[in-house]
Protein backbone atom coordinates (compact mmCIF):
# COMPACT_ATOMS: atom_id res chain seq x y z
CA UNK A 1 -22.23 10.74 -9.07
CA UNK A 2 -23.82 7.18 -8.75
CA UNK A 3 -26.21 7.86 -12.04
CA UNK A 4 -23.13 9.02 -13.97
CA UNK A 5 -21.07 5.83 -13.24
CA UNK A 6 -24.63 3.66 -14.04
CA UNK A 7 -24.07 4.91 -17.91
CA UNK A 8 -20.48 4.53 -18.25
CA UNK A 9 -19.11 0.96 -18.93
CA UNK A 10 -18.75 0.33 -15.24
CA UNK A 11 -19.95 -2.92 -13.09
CA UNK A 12 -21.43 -2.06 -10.03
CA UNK A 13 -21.47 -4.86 -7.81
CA UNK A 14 -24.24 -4.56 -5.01
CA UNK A 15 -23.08 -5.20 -1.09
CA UNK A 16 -24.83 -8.57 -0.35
CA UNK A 17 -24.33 -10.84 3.24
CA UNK A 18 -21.92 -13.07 1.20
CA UNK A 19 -19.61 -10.10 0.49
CA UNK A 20 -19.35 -8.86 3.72
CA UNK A 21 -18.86 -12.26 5.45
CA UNK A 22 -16.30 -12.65 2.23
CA UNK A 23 -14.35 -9.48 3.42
CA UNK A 24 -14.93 -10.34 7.02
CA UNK A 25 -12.79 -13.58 6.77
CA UNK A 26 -10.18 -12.47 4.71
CA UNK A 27 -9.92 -9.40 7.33
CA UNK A 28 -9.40 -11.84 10.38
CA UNK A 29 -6.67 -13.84 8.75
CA UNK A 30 -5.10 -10.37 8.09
CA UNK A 31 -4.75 -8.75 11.30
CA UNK A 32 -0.97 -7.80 11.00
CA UNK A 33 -1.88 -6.07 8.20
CA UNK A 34 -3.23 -2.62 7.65
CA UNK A 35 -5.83 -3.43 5.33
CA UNK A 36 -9.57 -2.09 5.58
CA UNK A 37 -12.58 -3.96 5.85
CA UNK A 38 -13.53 -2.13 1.94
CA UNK A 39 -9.78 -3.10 0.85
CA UNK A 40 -11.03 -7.22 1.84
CA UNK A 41 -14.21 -6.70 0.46
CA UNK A 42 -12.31 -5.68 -2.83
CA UNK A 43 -10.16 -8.36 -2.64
CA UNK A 44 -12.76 -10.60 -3.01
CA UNK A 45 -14.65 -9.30 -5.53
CA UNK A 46 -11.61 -8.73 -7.43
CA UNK A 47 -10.45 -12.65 -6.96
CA UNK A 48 -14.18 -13.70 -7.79
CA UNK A 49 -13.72 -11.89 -11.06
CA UNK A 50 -10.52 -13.26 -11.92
CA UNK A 51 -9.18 -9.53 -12.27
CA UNK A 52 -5.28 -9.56 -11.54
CA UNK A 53 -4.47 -5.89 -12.26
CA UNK A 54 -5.57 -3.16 -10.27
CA UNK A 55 -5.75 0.48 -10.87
CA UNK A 56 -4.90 2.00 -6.72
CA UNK A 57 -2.23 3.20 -5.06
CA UNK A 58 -2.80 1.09 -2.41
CA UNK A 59 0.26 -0.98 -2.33
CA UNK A 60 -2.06 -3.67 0.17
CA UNK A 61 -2.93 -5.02 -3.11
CA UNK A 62 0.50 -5.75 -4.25
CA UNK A 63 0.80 -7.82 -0.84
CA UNK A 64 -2.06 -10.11 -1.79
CA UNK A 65 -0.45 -10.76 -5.02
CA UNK A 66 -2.37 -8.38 -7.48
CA UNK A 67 -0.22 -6.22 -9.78
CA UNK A 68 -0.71 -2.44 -9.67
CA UNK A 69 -1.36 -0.83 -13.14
CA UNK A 70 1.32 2.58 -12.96
């Protein structure tokens, strides 16, 4: 599966410490919430790319202010 995706026009963005320390934080400040450690870890990349618009049903996203592509 992984080769596929590497020849399609898709970014794969490589776990790193600052990620995952990126994730972690926005996970503590979240704790009411139901969100996953991967959903803050998304989050992040997603803000650090400017994207706005996410393809998910995960409707966590919509909480943090991202709009959900239908």
């Amino acid at each position: 599966m992984i080769d596929h995706l590497r020849l399609q026009d898709v970014m794969i963005i490589p776990q790193t410490h600052e990620l995952f320390e990126d994730g972690l934080a926005l996970y503590r400040t979240r704790l009411d919430k139901a969100y996953s450690l991967t959903d803050c870890m998304s989050m992040s990349i997603c803000r650090r790319l400017g994207v706005a618009v996410v393809l998910t049903h995960d409707r966590n996203f919509q909480q943090e202010s991202f709009s959900i592509l239908r």
